[in-house]
N, C-alpha and C. Protein backbone atom coordinates (compact mmCIF):
# COMPACT_ATOMS: atom_id res chain seq x y z
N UNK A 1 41.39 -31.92 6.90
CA UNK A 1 41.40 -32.99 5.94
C UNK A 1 41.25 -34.36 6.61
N UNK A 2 41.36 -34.51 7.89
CA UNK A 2 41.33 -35.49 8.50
C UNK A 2 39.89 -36.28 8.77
N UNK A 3 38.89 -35.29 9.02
CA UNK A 3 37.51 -36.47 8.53
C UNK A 3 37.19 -36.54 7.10
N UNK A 4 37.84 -36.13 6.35
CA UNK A 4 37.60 -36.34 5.20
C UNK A 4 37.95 -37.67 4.90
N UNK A 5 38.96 -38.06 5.02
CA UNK A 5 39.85 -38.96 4.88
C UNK A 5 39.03 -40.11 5.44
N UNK A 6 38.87 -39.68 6.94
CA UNK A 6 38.00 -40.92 8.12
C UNK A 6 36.89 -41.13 7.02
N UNK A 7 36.24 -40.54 6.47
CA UNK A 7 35.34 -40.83 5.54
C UNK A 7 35.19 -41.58 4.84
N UNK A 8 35.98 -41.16 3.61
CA UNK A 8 36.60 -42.23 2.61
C UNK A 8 37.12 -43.74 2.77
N UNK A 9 38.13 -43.93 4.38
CA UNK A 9 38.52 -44.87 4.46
C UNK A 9 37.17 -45.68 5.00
N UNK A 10 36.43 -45.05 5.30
CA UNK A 10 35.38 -45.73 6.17
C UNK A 10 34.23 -46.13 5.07
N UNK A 11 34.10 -45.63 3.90
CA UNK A 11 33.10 -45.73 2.92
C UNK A 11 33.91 -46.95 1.80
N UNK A 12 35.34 -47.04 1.75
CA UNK A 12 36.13 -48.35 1.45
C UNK A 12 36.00 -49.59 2.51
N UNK A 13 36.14 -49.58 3.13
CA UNK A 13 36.11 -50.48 4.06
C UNK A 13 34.16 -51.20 4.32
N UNK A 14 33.77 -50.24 3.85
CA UNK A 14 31.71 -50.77 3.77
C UNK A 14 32.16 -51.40 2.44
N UNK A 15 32.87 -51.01 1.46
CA UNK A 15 32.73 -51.18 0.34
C UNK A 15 33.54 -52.58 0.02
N UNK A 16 34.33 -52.62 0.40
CA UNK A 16 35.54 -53.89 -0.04
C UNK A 16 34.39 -54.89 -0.04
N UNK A 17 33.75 -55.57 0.93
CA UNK A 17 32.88 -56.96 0.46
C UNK A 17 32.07 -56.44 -0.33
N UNK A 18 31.47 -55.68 -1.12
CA UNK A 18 30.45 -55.46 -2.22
C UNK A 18 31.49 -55.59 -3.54
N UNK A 19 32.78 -54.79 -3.39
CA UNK A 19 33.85 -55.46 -4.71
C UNK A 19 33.82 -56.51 -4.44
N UNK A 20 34.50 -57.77 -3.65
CA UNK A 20 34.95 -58.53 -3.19
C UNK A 20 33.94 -59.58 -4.39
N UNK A 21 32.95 -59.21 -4.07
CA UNK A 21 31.57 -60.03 -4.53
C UNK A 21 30.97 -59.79 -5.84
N UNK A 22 31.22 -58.71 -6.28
CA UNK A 22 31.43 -58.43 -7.54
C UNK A 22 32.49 -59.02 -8.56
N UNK A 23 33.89 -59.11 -7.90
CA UNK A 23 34.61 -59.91 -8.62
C UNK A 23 34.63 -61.12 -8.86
N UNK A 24 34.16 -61.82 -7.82
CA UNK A 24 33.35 -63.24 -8.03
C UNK A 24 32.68 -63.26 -9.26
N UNK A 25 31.71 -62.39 -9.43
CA UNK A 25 30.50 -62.76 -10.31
C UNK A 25 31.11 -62.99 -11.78
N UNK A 26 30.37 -63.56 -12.11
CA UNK A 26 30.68 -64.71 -13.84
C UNK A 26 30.78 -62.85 -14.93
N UNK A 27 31.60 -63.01 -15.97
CA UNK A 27 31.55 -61.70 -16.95
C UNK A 27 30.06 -61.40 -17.52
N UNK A 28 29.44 -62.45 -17.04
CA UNK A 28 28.18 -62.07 -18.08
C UNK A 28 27.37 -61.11 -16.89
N UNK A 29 27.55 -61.73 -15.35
CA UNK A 29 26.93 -61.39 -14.61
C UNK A 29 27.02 -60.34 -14.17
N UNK A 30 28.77 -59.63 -14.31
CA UNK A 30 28.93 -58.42 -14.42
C UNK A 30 28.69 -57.50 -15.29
N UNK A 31 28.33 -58.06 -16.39
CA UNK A 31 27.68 -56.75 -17.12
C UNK A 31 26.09 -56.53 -16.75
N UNK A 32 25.61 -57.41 -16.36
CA UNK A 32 24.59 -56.92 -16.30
C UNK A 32 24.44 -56.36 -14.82
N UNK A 33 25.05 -56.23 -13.59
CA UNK A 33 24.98 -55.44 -12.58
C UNK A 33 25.82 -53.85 -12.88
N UNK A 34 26.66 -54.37 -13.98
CA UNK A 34 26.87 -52.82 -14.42
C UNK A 34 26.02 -52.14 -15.27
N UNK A 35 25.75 -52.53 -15.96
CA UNK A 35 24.45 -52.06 -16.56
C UNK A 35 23.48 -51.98 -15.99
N UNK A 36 22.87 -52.51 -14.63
CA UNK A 36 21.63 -51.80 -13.97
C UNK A 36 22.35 -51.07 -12.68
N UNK A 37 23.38 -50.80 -12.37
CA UNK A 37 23.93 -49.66 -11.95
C UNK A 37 24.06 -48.07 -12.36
N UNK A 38 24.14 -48.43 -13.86
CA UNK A 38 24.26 -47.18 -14.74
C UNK A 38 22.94 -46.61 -14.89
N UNK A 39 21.89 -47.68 -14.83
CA UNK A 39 20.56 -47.17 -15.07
C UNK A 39 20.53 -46.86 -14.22
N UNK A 40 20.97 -47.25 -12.54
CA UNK A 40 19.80 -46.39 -11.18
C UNK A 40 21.04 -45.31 -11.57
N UNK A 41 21.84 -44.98 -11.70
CA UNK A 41 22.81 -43.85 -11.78
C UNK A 41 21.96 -42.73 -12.37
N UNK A 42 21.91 -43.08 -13.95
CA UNK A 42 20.74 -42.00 -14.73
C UNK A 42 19.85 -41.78 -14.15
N UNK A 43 18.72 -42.45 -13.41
CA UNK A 43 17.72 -42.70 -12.84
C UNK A 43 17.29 -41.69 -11.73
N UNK A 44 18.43 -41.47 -11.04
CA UNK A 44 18.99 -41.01 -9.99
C UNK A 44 19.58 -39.49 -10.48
N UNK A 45 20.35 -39.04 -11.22
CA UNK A 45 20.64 -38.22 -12.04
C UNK A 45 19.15 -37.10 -12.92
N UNK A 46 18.42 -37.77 -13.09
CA UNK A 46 17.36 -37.07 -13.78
C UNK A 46 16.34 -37.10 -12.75
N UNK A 47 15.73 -38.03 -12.00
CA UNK A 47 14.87 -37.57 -10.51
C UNK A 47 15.61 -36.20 -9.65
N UNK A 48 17.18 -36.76 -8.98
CA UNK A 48 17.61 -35.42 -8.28
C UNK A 48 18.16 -34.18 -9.00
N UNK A 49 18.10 -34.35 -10.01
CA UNK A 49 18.68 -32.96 -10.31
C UNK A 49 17.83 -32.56 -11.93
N UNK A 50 17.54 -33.09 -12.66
CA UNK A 50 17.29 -32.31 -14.46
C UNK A 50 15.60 -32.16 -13.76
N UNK A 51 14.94 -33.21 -12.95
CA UNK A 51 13.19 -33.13 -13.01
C UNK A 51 12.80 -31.95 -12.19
N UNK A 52 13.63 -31.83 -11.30
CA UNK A 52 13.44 -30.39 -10.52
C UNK A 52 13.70 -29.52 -11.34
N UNK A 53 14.25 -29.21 -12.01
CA UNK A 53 14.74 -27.63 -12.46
C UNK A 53 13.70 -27.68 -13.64
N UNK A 54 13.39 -28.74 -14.48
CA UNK A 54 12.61 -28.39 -15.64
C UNK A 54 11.04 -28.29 -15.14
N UNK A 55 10.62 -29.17 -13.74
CA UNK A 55 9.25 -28.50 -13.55
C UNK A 55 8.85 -27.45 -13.29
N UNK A 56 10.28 -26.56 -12.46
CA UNK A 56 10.44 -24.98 -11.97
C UNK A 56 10.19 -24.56 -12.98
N UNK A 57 10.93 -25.04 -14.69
CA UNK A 57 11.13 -23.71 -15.21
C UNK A 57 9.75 -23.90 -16.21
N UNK A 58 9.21 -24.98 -16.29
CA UNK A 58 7.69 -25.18 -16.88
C UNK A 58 6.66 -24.14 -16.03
N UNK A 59 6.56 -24.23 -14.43
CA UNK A 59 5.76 -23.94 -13.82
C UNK A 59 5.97 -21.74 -13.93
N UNK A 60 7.52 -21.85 -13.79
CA UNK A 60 7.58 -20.09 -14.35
C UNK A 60 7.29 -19.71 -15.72
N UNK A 61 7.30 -20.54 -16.69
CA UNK A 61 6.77 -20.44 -18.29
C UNK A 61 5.33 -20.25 -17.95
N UNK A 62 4.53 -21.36 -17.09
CA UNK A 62 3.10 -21.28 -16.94
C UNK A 62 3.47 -19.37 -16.51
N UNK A 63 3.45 -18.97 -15.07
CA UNK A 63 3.12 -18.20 -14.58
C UNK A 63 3.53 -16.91 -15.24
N UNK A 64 4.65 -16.90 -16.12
CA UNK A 64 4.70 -15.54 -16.75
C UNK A 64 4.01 -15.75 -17.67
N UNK A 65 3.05 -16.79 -18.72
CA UNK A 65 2.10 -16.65 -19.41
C UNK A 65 1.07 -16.47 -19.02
N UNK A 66 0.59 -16.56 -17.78
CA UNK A 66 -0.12 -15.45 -17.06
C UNK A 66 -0.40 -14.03 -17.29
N UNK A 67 1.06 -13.76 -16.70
CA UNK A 67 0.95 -12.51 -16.11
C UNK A 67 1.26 -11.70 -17.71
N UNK A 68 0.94 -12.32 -18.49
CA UNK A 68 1.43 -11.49 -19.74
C UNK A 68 -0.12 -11.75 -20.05
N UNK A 69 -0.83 -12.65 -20.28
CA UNK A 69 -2.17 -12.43 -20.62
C UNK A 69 -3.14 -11.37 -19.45
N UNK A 70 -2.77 -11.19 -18.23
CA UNK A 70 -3.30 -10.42 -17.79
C UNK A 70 -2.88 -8.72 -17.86
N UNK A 71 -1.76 -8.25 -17.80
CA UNK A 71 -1.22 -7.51 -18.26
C UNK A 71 -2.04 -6.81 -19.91
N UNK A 72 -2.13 -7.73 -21.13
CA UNK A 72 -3.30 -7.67 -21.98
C UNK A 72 -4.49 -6.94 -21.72
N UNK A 73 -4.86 -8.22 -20.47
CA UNK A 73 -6.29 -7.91 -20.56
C UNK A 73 -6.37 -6.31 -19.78
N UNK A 74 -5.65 -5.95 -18.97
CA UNK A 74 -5.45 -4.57 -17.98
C UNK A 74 -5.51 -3.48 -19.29
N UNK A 75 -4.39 -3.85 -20.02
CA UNK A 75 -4.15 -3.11 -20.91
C UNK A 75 -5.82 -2.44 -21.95
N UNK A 76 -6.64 -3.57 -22.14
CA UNK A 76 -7.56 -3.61 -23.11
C UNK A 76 -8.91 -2.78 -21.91
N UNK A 77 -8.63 -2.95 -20.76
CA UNK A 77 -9.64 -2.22 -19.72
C UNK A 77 -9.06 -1.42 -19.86
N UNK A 78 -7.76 -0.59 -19.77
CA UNK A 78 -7.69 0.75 -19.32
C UNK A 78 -7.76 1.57 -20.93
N UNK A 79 -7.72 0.63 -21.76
CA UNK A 79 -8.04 1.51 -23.18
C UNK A 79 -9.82 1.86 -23.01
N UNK A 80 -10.88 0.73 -22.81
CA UNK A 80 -12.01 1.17 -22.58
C UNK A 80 -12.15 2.13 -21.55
N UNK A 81 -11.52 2.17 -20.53
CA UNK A 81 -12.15 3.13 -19.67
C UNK A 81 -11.30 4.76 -19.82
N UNK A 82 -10.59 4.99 -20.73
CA UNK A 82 -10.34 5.76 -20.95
C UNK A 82 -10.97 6.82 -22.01
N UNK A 83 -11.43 5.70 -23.13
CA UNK A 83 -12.17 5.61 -23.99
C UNK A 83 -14.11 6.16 -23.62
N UNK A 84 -13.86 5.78 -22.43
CA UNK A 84 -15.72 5.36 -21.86
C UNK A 84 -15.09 7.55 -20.74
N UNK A 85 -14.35 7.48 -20.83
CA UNK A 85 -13.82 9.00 -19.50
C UNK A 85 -13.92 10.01 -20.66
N UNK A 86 -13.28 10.21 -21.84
CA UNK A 86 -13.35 10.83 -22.81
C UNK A 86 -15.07 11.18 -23.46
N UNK A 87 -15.59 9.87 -23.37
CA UNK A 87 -16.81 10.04 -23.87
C UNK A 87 -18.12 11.13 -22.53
N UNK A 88 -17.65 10.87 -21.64
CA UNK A 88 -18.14 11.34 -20.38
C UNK A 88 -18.69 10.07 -20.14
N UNK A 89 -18.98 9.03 -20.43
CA UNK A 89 -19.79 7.80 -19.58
C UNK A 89 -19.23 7.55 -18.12
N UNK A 90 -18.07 7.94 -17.61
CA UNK A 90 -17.61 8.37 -16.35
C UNK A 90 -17.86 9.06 -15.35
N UNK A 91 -18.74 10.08 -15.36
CA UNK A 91 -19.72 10.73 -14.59
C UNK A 91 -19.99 10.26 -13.88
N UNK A 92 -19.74 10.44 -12.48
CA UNK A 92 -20.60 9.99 -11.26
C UNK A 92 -21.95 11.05 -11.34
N UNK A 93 -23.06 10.36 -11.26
CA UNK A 93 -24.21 10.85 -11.24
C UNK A 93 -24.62 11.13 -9.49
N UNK A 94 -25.32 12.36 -9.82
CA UNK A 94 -25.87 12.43 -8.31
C UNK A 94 -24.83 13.42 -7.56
N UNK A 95 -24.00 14.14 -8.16
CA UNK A 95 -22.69 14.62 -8.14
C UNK A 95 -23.22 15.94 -6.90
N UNK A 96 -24.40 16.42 -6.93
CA UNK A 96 -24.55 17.66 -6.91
C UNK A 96 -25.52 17.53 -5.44
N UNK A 97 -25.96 16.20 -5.33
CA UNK A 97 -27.10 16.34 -4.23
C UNK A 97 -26.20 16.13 -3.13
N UNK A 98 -26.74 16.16 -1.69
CA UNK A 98 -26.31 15.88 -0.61
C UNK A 98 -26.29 14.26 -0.31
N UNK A 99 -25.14 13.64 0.43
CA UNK A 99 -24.85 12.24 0.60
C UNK A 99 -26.45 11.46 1.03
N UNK A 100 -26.76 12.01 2.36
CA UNK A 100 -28.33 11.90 2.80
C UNK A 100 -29.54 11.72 1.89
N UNK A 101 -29.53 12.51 1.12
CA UNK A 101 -30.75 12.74 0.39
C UNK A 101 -30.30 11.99 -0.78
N UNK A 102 -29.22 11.39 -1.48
CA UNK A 102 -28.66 10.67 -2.35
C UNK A 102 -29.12 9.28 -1.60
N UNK A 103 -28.79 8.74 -0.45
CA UNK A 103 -29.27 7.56 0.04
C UNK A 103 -30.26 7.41 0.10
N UNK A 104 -31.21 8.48 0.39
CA UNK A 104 -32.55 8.25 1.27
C UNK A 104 -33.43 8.01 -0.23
N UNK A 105 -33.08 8.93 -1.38
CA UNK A 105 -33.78 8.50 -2.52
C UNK A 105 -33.03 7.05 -3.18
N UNK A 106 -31.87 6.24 -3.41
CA UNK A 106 -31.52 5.46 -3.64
C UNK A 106 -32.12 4.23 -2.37
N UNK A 107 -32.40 4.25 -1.68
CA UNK A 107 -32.79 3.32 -0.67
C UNK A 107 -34.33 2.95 -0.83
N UNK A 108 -34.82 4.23 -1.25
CA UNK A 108 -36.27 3.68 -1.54
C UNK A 108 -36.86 3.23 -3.34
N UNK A 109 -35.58 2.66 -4.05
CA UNK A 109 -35.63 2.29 -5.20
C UNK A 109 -36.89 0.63 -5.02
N UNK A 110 -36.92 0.02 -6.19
CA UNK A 110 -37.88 -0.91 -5.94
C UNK A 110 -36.90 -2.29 -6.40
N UNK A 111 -35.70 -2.03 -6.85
CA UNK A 111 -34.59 -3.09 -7.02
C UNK A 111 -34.26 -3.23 -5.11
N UNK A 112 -34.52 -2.64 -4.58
CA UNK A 112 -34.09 -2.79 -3.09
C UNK A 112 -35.15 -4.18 -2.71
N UNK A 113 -36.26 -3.44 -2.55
CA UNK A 113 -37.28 -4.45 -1.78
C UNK A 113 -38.09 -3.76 -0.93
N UNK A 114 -37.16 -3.00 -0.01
CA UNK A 114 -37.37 -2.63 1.51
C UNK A 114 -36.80 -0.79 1.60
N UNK A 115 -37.70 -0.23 2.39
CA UNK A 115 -36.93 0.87 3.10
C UNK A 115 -36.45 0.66 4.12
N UNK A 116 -35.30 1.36 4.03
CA UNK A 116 -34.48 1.12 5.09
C UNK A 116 -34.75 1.31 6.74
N UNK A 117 -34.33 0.99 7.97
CA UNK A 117 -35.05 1.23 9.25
C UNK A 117 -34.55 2.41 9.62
N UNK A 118 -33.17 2.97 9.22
CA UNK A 118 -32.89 4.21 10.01
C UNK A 118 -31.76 4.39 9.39
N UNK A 119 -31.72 6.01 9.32
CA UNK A 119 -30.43 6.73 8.04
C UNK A 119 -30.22 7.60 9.28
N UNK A 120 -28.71 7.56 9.82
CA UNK A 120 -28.04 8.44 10.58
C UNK A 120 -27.06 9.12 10.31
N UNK A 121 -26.83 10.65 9.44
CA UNK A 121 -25.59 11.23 9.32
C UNK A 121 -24.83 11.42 9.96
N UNK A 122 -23.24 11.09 9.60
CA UNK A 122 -22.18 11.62 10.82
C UNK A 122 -22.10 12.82 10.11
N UNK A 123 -22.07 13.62 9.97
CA UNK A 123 -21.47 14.90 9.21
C UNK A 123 -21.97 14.78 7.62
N UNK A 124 -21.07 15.43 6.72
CA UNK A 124 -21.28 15.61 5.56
C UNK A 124 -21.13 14.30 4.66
N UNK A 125 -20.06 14.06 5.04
CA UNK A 125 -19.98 13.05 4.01
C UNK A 125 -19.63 11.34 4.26
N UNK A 126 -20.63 11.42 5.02
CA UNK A 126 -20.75 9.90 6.09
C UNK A 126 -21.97 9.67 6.46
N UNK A 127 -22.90 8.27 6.04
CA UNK A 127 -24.11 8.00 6.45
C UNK A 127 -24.40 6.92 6.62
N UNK A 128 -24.86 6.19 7.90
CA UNK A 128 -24.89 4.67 8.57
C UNK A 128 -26.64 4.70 8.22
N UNK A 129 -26.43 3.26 7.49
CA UNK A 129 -27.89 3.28 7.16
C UNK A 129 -28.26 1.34 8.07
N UNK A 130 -29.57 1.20 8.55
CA UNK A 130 -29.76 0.20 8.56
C UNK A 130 -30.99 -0.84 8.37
N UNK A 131 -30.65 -1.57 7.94
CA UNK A 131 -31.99 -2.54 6.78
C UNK A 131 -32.11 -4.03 7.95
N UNK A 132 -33.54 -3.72 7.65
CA UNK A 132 -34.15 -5.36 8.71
C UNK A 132 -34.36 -6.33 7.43
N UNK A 133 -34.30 -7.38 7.55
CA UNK A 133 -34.80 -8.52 6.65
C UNK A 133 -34.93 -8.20 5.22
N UNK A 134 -33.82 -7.77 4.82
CA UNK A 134 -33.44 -7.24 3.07
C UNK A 134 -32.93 -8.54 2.68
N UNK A 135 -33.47 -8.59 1.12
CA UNK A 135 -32.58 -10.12 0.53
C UNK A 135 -31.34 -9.59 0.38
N UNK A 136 -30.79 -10.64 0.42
CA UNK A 136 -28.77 -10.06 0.30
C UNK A 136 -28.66 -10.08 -0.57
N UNK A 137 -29.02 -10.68 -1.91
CA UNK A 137 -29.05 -10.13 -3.47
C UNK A 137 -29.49 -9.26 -3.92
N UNK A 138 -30.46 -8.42 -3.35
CA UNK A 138 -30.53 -6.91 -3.92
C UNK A 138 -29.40 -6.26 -3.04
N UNK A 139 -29.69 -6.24 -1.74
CA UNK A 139 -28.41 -5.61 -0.83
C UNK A 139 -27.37 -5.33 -1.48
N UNK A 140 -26.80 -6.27 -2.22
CA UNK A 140 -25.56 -6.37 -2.66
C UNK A 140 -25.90 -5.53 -4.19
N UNK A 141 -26.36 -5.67 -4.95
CA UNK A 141 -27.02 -5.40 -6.43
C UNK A 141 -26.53 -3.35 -5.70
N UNK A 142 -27.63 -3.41 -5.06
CA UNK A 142 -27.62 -1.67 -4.28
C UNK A 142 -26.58 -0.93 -3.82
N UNK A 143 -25.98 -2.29 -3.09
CA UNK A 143 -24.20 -1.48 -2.89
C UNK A 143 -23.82 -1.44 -4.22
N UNK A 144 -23.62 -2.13 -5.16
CA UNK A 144 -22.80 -1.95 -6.09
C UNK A 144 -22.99 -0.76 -7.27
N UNK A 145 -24.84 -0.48 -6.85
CA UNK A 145 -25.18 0.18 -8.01
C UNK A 145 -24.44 1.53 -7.14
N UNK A 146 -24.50 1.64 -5.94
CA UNK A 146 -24.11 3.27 -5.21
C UNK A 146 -22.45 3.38 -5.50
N UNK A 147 -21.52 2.34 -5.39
CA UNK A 147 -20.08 2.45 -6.00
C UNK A 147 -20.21 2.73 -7.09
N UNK A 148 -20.83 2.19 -8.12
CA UNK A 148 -20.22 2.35 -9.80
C UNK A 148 -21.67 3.55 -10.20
N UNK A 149 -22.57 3.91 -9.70
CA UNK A 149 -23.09 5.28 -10.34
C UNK A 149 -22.95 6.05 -9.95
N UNK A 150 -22.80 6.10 -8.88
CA UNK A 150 -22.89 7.50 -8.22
C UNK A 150 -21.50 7.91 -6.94
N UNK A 151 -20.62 6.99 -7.39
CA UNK A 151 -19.54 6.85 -6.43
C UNK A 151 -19.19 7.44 -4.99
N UNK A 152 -20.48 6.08 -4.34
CA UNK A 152 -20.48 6.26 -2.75
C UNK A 152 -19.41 5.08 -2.45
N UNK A 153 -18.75 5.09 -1.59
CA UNK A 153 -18.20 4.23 -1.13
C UNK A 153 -18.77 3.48 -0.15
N UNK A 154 -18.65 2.30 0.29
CA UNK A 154 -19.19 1.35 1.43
C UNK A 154 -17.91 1.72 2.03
N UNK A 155 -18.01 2.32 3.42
CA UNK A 155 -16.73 2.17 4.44
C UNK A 155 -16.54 0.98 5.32
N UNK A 156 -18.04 0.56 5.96
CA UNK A 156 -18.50 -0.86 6.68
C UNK A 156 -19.29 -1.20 6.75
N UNK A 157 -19.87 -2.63 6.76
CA UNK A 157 -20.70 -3.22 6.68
C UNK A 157 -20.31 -4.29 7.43
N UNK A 158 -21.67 -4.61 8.15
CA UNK A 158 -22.00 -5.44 9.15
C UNK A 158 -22.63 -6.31 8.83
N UNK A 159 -23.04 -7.23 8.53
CA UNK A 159 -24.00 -7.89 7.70
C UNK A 159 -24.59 -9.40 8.59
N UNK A 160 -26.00 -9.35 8.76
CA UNK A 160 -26.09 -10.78 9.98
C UNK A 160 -27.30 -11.60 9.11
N UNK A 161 -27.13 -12.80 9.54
CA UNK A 161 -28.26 -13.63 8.30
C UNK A 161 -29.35 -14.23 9.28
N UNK A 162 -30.56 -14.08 8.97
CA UNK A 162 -31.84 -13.99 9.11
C UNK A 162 -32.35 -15.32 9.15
N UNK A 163 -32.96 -15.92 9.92
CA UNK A 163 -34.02 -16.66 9.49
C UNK A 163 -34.11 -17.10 8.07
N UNK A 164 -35.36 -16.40 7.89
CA UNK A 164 -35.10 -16.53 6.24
C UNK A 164 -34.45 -16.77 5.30
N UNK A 165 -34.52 -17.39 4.08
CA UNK A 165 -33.98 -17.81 3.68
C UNK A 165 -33.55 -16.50 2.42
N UNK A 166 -32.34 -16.49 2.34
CA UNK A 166 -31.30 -14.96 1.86
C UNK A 166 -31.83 -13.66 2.21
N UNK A 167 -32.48 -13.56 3.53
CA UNK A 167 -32.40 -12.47 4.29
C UNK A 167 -31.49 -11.96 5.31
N UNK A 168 -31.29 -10.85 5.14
CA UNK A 168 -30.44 -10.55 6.25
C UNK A 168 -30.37 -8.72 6.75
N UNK A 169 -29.82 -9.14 8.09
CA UNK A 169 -30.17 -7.52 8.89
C UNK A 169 -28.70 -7.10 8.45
N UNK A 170 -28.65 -5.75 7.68
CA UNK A 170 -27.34 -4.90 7.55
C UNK A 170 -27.12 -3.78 8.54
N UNK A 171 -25.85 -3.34 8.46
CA UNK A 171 -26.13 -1.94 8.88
C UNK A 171 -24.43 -1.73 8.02
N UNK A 172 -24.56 -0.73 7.62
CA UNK A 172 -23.88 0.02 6.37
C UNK A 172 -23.59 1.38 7.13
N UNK A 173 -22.26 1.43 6.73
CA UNK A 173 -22.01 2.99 6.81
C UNK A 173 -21.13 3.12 5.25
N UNK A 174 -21.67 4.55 4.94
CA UNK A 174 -21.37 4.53 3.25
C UNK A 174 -20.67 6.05 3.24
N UNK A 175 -20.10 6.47 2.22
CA UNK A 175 -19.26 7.58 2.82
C UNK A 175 -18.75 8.13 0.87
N UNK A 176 -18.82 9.67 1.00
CA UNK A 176 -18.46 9.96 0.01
C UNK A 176 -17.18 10.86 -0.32
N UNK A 177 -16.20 10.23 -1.33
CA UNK A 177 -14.69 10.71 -1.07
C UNK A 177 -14.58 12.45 -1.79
């Protein structure tokens, strides 16, 4: 209890000439230093303590209205794609051919551009393919069409940019689960 005390007496003792000088002042003059005391008080009162907690709890109102509109929207995809699995529109196509011969005919599509420079199987269900001076907007168009039709996976991709302008040298290894 003893620096407590050192405290107090020490925060009176700063303080005595600020009373001291206060009691001087004319009644009118003291109301109005009490009255703009009370204001930095409130002032002070609603900056350190009410403005923090109500922007927290605005900013968690934002974010769980979020996560409740997304939650929705999850909800409204997994009704379609359940909907789209039932119907069979879920079918991976191409189900039946070999990974190789699934690339080698998907590679020479005309959404590509280009045939590819060299298709190397690791085994069955693993194939490193690699493309010279392909635009990266079909590139990409081609990966995506081999994930969502025919569900090849991209395992890696290397991807280096060309000269040209949105060309670029790939090399892909694509792999089927």
């Amino acid at each position: 209890m003893k620096p407590l005390e050192d405290t107090l007496q020490g925060l009176q003792t700063q303080a005595e000439p600020l009373l001291a000088h206060y009691r001087e002042l004319q009644p009118r003059e003291r109301l109005i230093v009490a009255t703009g005391a009370v204001v930095v008080l409130i002032t002070l009162v609603y900056l350190v303590l009410w403005e923090p907690f109500a922007s927290a709890r605005a900013k968690q109102t934002a974010a769980l209205t979020e996560a409740r509109m997304l939650a929705d929207r999850l909800e409204t995809i997994g009704a379609s794609v359940q909907k789209a699995r039932a119907a069979g529109l879920g079918a991976v196509q191409g189900g039946g051919q070999s990974l190789l011969t699934l690339i080698d005919q998907q590679a020479k599509s005309p959404e590509l551009g280009k045939a590819p420079t060299r298709l190397q199987p690791e085994g069955d269900k693993e194939v490193k393919i690699w493309f010279e001076d392909v635009p990266f907007d079909a590139l990409l168009r081609w990966m995506a069409t081999l994930e969502t039709r025919y569900g090849v996976q991209i395992s890696g991709a290397e991807i280096e940019r060309r000269a040209g302008a949105g060309l670029v040298n790939a090399r892909l290894t694509v792999s089927r689960p």
